[in-house]
Every structure is written in structure tokens, then in C-alpha cells.
C-alpha atoms as a PDB file:
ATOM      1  CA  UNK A   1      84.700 104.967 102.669  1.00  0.00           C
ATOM      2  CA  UNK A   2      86.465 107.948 101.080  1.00  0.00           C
ATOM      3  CA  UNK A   3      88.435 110.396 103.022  1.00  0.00           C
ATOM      4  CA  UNK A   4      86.137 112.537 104.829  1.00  0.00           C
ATOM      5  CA  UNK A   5      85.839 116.136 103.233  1.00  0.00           C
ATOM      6  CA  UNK A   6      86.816 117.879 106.543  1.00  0.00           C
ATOM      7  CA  UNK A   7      90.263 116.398 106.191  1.00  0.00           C
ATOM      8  CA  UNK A   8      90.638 118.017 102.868  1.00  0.00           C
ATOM      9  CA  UNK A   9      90.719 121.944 101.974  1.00  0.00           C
ATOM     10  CA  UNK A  10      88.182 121.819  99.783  1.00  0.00           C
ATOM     11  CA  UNK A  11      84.749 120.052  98.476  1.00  0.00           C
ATOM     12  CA  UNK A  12      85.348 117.005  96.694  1.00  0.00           C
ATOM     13  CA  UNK A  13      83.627 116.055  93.743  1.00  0.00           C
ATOM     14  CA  UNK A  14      80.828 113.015  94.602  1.00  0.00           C
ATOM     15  CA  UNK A  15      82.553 110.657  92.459  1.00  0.00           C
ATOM     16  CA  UNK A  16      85.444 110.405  95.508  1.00  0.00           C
ATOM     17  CA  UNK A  17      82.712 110.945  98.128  1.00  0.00           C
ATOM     18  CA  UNK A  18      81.382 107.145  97.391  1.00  0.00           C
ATOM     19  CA  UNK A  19      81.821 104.550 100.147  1.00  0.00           C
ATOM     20  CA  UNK A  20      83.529 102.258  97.442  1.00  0.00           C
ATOM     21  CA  UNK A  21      85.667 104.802  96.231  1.00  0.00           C
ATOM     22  CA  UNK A  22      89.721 104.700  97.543  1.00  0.00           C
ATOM     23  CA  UNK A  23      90.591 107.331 100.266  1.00  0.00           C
ATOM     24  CA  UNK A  24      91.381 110.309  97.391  1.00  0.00           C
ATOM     25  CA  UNK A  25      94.481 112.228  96.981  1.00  0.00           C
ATOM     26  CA  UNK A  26      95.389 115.850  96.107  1.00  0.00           C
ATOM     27  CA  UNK A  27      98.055 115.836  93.905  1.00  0.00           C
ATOM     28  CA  UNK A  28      98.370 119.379  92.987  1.00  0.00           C
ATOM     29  CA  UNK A  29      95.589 122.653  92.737  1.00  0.00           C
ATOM     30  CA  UNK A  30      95.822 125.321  89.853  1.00  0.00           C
ATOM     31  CA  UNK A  31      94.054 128.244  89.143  1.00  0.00           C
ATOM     32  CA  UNK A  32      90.689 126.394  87.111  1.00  0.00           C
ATOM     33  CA  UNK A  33      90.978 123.189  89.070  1.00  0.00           C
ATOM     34  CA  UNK A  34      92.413 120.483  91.161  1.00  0.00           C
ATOM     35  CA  UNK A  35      94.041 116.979  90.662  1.00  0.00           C
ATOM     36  CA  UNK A  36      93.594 114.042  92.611  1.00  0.00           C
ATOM     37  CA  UNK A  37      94.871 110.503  93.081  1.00  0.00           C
ATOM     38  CA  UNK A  38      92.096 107.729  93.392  1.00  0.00           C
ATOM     39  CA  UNK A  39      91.210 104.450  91.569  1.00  0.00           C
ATOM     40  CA  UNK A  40      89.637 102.767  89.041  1.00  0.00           C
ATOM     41  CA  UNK A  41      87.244 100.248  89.645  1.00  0.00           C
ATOM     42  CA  UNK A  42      89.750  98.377  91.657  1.00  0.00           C
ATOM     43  CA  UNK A  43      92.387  99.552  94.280  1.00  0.00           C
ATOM     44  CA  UNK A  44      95.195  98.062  92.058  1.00  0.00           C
ATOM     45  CA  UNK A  45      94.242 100.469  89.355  1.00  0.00           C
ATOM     46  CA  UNK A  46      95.252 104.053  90.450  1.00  0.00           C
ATOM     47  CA  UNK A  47      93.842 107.033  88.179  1.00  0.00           C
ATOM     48  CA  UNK A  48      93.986 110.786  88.422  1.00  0.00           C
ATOM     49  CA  UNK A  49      91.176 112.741  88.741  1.00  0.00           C
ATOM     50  CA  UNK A  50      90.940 116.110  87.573  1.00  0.00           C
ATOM     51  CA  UNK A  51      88.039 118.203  89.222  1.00  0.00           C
ATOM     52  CA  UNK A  52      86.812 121.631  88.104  1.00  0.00           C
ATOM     53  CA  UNK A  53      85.244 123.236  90.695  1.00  0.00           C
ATOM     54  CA  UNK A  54      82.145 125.837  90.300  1.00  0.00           C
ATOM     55  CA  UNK A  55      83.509 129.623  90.403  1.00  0.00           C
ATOM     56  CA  UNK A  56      81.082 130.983  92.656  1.00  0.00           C
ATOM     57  CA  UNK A  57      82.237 134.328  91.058  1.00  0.00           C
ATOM     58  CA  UNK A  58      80.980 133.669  87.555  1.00  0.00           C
ATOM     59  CA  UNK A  59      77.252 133.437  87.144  1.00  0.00           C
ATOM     60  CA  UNK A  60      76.009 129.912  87.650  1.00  0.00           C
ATOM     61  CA  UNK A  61      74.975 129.711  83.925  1.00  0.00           C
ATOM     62  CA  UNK A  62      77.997 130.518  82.373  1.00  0.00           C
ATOM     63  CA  UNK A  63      80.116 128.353  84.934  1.00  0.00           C
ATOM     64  CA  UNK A  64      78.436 125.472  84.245  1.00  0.00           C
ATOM     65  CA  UNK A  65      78.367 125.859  80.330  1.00  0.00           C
ATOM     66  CA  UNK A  66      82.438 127.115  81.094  1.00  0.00           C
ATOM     67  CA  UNK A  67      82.908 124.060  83.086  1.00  0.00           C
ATOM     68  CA  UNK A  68      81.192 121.459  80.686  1.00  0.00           C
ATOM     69  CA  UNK A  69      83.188 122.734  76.983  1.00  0.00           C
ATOM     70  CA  UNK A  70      85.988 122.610  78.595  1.00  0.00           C
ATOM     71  CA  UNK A  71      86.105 119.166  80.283  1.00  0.00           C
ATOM     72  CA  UNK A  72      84.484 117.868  76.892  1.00  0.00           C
ATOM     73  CA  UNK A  73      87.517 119.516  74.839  1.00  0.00           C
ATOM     74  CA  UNK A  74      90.178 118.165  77.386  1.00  0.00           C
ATOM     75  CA  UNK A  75      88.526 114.715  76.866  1.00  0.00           C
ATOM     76  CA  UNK A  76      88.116 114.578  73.073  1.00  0.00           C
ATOM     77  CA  UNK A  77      91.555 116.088  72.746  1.00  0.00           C
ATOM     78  CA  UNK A  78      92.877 113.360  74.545  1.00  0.00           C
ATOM     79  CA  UNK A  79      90.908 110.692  73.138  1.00  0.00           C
ATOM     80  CA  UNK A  80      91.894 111.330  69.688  1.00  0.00           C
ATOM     81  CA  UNK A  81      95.768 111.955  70.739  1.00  0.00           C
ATOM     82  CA  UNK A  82      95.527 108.299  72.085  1.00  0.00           C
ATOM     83  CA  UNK A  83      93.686 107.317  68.906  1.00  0.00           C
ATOM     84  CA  UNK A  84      96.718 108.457  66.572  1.00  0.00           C
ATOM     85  CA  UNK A  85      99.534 106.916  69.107  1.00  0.00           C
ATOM     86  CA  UNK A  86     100.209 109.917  70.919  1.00  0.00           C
ATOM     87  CA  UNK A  87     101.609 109.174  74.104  1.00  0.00           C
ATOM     88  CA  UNK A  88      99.130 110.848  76.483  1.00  0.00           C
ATOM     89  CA  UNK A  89      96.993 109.388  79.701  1.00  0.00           C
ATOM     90  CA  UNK A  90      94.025 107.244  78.573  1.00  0.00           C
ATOM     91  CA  UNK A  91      90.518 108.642  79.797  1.00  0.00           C
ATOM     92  CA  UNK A  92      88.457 106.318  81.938  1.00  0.00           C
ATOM     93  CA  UNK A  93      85.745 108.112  82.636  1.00  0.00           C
ATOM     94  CA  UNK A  94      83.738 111.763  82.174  1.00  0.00           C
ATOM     95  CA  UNK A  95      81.151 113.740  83.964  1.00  0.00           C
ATOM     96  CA  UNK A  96      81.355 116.914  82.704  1.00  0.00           C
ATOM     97  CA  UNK A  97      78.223 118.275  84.340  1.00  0.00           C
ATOM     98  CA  UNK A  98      79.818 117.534  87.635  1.00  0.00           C
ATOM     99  CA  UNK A  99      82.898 118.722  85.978  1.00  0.00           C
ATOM    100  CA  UNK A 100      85.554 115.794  86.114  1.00  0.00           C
ATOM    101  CA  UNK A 101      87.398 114.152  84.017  1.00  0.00           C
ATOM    102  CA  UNK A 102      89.030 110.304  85.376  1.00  0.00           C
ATOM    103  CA  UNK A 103      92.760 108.999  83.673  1.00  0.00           C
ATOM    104  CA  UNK A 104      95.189 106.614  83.644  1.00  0.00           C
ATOM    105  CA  UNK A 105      97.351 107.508  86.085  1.00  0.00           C
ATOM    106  CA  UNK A 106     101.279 107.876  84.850  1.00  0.00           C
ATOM    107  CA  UNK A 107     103.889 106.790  86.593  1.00  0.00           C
ATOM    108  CA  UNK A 108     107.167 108.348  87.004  1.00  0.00           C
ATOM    109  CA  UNK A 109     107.955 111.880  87.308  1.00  0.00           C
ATOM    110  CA  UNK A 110     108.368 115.132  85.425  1.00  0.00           C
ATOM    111  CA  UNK A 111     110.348 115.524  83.034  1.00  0.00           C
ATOM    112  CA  UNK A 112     111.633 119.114  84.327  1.00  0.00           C
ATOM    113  CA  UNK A 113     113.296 117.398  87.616  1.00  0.00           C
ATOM    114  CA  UNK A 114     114.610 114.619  85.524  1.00  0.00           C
ATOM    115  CA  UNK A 115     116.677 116.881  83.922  1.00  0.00           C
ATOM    116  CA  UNK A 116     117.631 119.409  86.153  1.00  0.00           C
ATOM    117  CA  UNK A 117     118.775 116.663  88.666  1.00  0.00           C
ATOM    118  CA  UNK A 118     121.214 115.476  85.516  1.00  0.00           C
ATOM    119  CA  UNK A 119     122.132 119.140  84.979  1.00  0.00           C
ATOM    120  CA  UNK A 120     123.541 119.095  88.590  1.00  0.00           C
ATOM    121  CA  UNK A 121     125.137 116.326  88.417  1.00  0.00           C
ATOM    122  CA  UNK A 122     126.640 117.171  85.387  1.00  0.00           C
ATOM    123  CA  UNK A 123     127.963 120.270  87.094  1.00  0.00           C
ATOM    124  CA  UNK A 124     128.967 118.524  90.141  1.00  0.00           C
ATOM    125  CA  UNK A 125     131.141 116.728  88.650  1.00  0.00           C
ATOM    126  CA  UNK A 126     132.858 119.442  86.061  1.00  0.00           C
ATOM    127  CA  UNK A 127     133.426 120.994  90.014  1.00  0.00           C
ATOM    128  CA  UNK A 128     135.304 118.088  90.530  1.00  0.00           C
ATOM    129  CA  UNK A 129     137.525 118.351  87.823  1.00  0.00           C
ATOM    130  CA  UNK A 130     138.641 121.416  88.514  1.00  0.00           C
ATOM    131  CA  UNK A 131     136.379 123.507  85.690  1.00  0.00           C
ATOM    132  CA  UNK A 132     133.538 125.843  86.383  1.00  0.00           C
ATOM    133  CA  UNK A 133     130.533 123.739  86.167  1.00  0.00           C
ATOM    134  CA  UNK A 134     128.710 126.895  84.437  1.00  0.00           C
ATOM    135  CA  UNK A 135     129.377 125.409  80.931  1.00  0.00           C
ATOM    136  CA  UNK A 136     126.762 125.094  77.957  1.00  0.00           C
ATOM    137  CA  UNK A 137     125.721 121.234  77.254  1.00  0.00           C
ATOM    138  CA  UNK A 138     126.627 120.803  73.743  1.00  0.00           C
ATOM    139  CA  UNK A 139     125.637 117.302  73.123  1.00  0.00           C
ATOM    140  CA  UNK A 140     128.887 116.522  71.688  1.00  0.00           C
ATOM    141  CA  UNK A 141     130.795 114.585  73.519  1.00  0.00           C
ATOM    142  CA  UNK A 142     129.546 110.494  74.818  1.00  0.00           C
ATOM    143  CA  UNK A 143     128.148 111.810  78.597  1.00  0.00           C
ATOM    144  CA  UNK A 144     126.042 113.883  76.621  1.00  0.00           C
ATOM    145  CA  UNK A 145     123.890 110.545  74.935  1.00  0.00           C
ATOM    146  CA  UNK A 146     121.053 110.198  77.601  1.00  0.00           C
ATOM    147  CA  UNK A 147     120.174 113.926  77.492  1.00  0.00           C
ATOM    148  CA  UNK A 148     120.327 113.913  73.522  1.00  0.00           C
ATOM    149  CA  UNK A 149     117.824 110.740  73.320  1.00  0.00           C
ATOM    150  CA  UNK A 150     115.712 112.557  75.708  1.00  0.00           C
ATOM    151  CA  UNK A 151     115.149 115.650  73.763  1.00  0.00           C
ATOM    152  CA  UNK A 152     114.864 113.578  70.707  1.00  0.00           C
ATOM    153  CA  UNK A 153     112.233 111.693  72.280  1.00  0.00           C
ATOM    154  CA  UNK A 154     110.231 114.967  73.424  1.00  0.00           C
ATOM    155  CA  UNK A 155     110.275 117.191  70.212  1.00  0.00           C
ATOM    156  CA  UNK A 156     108.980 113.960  68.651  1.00  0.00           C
ATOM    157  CA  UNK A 157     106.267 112.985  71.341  1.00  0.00           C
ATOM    158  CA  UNK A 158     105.335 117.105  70.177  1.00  0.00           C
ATOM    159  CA  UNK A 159     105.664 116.741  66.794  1.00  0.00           C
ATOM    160  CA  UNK A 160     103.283 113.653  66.577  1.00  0.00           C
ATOM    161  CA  UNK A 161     100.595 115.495  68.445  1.00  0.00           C
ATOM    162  CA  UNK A 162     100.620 118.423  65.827  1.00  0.00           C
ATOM    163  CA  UNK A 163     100.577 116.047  63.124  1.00  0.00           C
ATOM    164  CA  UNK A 164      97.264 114.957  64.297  1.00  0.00           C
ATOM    165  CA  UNK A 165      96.090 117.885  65.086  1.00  0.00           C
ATOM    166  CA  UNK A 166      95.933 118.747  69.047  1.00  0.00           C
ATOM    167  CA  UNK A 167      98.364 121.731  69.809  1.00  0.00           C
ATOM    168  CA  UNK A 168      99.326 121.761  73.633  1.00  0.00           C
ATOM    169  CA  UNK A 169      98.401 125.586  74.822  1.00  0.00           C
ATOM    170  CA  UNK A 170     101.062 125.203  77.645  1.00  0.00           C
ATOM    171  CA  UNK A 171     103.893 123.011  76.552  1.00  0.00           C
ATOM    172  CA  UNK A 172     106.773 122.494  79.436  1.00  0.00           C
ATOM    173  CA  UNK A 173     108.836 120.201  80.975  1.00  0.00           C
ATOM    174  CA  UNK A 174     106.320 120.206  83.668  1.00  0.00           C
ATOM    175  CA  UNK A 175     103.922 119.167  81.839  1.00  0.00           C
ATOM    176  CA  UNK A 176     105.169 115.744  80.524  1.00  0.00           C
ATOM    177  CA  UNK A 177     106.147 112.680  82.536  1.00  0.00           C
ATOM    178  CA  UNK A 178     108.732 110.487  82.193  1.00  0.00           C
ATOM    179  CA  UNK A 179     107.596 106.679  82.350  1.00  0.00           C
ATOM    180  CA  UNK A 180     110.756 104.367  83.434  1.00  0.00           C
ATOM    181  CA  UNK A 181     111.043 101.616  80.992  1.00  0.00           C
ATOM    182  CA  UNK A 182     110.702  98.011  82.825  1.00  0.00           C
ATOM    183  CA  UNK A 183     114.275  96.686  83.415  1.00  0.00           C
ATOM    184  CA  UNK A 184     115.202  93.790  81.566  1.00  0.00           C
ATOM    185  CA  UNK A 185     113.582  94.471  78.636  1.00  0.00           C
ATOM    186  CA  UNK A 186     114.466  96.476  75.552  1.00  0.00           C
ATOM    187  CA  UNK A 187     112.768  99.616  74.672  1.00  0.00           C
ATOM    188  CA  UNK A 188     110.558  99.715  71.230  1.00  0.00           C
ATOM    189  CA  UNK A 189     112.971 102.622  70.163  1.00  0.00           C
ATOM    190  CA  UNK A 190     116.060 100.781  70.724  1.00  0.00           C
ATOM    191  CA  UNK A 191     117.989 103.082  73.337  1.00  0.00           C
ATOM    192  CA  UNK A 192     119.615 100.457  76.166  1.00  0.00           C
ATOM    193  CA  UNK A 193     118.233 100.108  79.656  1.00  0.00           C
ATOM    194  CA  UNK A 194     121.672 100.401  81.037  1.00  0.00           C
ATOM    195  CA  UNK A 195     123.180 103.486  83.392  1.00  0.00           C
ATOM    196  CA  UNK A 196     121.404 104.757  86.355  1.00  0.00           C
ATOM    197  CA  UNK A 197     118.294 105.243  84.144  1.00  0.00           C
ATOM    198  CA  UNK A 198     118.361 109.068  85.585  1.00  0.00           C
ATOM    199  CA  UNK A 199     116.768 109.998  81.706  1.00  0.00           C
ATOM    200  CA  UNK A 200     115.182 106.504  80.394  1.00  0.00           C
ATOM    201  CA  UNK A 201     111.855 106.870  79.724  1.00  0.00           C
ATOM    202  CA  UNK A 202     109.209 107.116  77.701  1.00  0.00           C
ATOM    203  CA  UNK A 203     107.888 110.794  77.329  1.00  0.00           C
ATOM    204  CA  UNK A 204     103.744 110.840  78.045  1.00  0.00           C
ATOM    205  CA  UNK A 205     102.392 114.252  77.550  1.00  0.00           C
ATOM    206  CA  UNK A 206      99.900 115.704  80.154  1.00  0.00           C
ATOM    207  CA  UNK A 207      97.595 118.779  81.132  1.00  0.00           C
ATOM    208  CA  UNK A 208      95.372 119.362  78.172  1.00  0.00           C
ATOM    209  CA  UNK A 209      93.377 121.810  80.023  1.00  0.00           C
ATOM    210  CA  UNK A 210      94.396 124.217  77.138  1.00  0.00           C
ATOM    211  CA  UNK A 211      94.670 122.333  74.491  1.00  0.00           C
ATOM    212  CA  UNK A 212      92.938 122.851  71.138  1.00  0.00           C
ATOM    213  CA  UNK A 213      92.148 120.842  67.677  1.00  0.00           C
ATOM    214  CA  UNK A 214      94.108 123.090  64.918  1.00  0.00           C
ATOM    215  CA  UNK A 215      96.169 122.345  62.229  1.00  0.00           C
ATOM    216  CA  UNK A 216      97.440 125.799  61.781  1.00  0.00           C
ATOM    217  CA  UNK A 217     101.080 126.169  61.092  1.00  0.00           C
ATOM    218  CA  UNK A 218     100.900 129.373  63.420  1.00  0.00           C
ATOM    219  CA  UNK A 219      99.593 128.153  66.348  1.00  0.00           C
ATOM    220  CA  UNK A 220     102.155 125.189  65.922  1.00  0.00           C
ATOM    221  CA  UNK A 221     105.107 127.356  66.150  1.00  0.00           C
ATOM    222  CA  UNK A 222     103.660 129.645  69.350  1.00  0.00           C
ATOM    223  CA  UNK A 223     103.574 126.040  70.612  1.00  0.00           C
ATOM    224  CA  UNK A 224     107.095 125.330  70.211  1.00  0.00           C
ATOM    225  CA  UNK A 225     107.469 128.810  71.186  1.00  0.00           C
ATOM    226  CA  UNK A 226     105.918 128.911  74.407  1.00  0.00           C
ATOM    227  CA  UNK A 227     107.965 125.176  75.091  1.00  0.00           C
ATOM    228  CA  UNK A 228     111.524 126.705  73.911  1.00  0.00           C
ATOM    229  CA  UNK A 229     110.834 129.847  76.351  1.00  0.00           C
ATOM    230  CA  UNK A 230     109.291 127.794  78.924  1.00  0.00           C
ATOM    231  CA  UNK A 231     112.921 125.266  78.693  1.00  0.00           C
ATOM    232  CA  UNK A 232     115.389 128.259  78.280  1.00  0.00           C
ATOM    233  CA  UNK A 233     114.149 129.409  81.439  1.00  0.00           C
ATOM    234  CA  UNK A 234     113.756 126.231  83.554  1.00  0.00           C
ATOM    235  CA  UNK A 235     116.778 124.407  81.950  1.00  0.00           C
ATOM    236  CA  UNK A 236     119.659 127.409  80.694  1.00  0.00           C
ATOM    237  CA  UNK A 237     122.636 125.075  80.266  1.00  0.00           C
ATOM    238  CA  UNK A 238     120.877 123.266  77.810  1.00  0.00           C
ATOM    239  CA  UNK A 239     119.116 125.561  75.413  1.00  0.00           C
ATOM    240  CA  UNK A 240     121.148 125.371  72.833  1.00  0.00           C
ATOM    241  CA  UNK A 241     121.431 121.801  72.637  1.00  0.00           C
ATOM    242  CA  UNK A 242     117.575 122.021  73.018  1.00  0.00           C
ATOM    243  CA  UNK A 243     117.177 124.014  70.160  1.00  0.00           C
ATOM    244  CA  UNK A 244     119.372 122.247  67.450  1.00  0.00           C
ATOM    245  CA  UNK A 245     117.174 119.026  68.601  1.00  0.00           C
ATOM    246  CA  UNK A 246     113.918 120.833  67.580  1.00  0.00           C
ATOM    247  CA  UNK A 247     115.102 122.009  64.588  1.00  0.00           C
ATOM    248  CA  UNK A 248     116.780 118.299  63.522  1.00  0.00           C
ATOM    249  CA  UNK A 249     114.152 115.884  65.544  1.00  0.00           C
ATOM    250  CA  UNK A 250     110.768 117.679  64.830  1.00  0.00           C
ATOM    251  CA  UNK A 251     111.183 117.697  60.864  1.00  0.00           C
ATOM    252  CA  UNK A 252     111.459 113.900  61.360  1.00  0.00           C
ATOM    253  CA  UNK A 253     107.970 113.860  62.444  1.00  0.00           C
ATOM    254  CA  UNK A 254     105.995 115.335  59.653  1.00  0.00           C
ATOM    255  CA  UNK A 255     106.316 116.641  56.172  1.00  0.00           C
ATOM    256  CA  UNK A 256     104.813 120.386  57.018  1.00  0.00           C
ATOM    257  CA  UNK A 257     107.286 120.524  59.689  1.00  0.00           C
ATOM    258  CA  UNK A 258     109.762 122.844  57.517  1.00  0.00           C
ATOM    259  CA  UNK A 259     106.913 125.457  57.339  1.00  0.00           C
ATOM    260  CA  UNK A 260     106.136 125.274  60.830  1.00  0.00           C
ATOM    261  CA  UNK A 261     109.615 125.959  61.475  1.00  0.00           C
ATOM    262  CA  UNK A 262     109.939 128.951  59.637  1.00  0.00           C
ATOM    263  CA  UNK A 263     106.730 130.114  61.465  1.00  0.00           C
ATOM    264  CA  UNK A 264     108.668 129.710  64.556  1.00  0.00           C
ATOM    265  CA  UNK A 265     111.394 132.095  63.248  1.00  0.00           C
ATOM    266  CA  UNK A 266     108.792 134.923  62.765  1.00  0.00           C
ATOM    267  CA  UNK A 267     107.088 133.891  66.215  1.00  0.00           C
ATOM    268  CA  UNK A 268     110.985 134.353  67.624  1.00  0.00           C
ATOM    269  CA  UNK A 269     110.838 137.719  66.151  1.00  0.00           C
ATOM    270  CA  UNK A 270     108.059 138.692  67.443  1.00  0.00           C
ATOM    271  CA  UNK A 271     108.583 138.049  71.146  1.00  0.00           C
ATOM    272  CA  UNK A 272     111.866 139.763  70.790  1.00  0.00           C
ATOM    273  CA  UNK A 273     110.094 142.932  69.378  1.00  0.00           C
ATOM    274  CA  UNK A 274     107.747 142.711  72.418  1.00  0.00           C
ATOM    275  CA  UNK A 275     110.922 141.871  74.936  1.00  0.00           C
ATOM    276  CA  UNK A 276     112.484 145.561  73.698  1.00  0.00           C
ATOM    277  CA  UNK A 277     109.449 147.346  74.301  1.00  0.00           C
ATOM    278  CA  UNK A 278     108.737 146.225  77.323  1.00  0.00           C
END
């Protein structure tokens, strides 16, 4: 039978209430709704389950009609990311009167504490040599490879998913995984399986609680935006590096890439304007 509901902080949705179901997880709780770890028809399939809960400060009515558009949109954003070969969970399965949504469960971790981790090691070992350890990754020099063919494989994980279509709504290193590539065998990109495989991986984007079907060079660039804010902040020492890789990696996605780009500058603009006033 599944966990019993006392042992948890909070309701669970019926689908994990079901004598068949595997003891559920909590994974992680946000501000619209909760994730959990289960699985999926059989206990050697794990899955995630995302669960909106009712607001019992909204009126039933528009909760429920709240709840329902926005589990459908998550769903069909998804759906047709996986469609087009975007690298995103698969959905398994959909109530969105009860309000969840069930995926394929991704392995690995996020991509944010992949590289930080390298970051400090990185400036662990500068300390070692006698320098400061403070220093700007460049993406120069040979050590530099893994963390290069990492960004390379993020801003174009991104810059399939606008050419389809879907734009993120909150694009961070949080919010993508990185899958470890089975040993022994050679990536379909062609990057080597050898080192301590701190950054080998293959980039699968998640969260598309605020995601939304446009192909609007504007809301592009406030997605690159929000993601070259949102890694500036989380990940300093390599913003520049970051930023050369957008501009170089993303216009190898798709042709209206250029304009997008030059959206991004005004977008830039912008948020500096609204960083001086305060």
C-alpha cells in the first residue's frame, strides 16, 4: 500500500493513495505545487509525479479551471517538445481534473551542482598552484573542454526547443538535468566517455510549469535573458565563457537565431535601464 498520508505533510493526490501504487516520494514543493517520486506500472519503472494542489484561497471555480489549463499546457508543451527531439521527460500519464501530471523520471542531477562542483575544483586547484582561484573561466586553454561541451550542449538543447516553438518561462541551471552517458559506449555527439565524467551528460530540460507555445522572437530572447541572469548569478566565474557560447552555439540551431539575438541585445538594455532606476 502507499505511504500513509499522516507520514507526509500534506494530502496526496489518489493516484499515490492506491494499494498498488509504490510508497511515494516528495522530491521537492514550490509555490503552485509539489513533486513526487513513484512508479509506473511496475516498481522497476520510477516516474515523477507532479501534483497541483487546490488553493483553498482562490474560489473553487477558478482553481479548478486554474488547475486544469495549466496541467493541460505543461502536458502538450511537453508532448510536442518530445515530438520534435527535444530532450525533455516523456509524459505517462494526465489527470488534470485531479490536477497531476505522471513522467519519466530523469536520472542524474542538476545541471547547476554539476557545475559549481567543477567550478570548485577548478579553484581548488589554481589554490594549489599558488594563484588566486578567483579567476574568470575563459574556455581557452585544454582543462577548459568538458565545461565548453557542456554549454554547447545546453544553448543547443534551448535553441531546439524555440525552434519548435515551446519557450521555457524559467530557464536555469536548476531546471535541467544532466543524464550520465552509459560507460562503455560512445555518445551520439561524439564527445569521449573518458575523465571523471564530473560534466558528461546529456542535457534533458525540465519544469514546464511556465512554459508557453510562441514563436515570437521577443519572448525568445527574455528567455535567454532570464537563463543568462539566472547563470551570471548562480555560476560568476563562468559568465563570460557562458555568453560567447550562446552567441556561437545557439545560431547553430536555427536560421532566425541572428534575429533573436539581436532581440536579446535590446532585452539586455532594457534590464539595465530598469537595474539604474531601481
Amino acid at each position: 500500500m502507499a505511504a500513509d498520508t499522516a507520514t507526509h505533510q500534506f494530502p496526496l493526490p489518489a493516484i499515490l493513495e492506491y494499494p498498488s501504487s509504490t510508497p511515494p516520494e516528495l522530491i521537492t514543493q514550490g509555490a503552485e505545487g509539489r513533486l513526487y517520486k513513484s512508479t509506473y506500472l511496475l516498481p522497476s519503472i520510477p516516474c515523477a509525479v507532479k501534483y497541483r494542489p487546490p488553493k483553498p484561497w482562490r474560489h473553487p471555480l477558478l482553481d479548478a479551471r486554474l488547475t486544469r489549463h495549466r496541467i493541460l499546457s505543461e502536458a502538450r508543451n511537453l508532448a510536442k517538445c518530445r515530438r520534435e527531439g527535444v530532450p525533455v521527460p516523456a509524459v505517462y500519464a494526465i489527470d488534470e481534473s485531479a490536477g497531476w501530471l505522471m513522467m519519466e523520471w530523469v536520472a542524474g542531477g542538476p545541471v547547476r551542482a554539476a557545475i559549481n562542483e567543477w567550478l570548485r575544483r577548478r579553484r581548488d586547484a589554481e589554490r594549489a598552484e599558488g594563484r588566486a582561484g578567483d579567476a574568470m573561466v575563459e574556455g581557452t586553454g585544454e582543462a577548459d573542454a568538458d565545461l565548453v561541451a557542456l554549454l554547447r550542449r545546453i544553448v543547443t538543447a534551448i535553441g531546439r526547443m524555440h525552434k519548435v516553438g515551446i519557450v521555457h518561462g524559467d530557464l536555469t541551471t536548476s531546471n535541467m538535468m544532466l543524464t550520465p552517458w552509459e560507460r562503455g559506449k560512445e555518445p551520439a555527439n561524439g564527445h569521449s566517455v573518458e575523465g571523471d565524467g564530473l560534466l558528461e551528460g546529456d542535457i534533458v530540460i525540465i519544469d514546464f510549469g511556465l512554459a508557453s507555445q510562441s514563436v515570437s522572437h521577443e519572448d525568445r530572447a527574455v528567455d535567454l535573458y532570464v537563463l543568462e541572469r539566472a547563470f551570471s548569478s548562480t555560476h560568476p566565474r563562468a559568465e563570460k565563457l557562458f555568453t560567447a557560447m550562446l552567441e556561437s552555439a545557439y545560431k547553430e540551431t536555427f536560421k532566425e537565431a541572428p534575429i533573436v539575438l539581436r532581440k536579446l541585445e535590446d532585452v539586455r538594455m532594457r534590464g539595465r535601464k530598469r537595474s539604474m532606476i531601481g
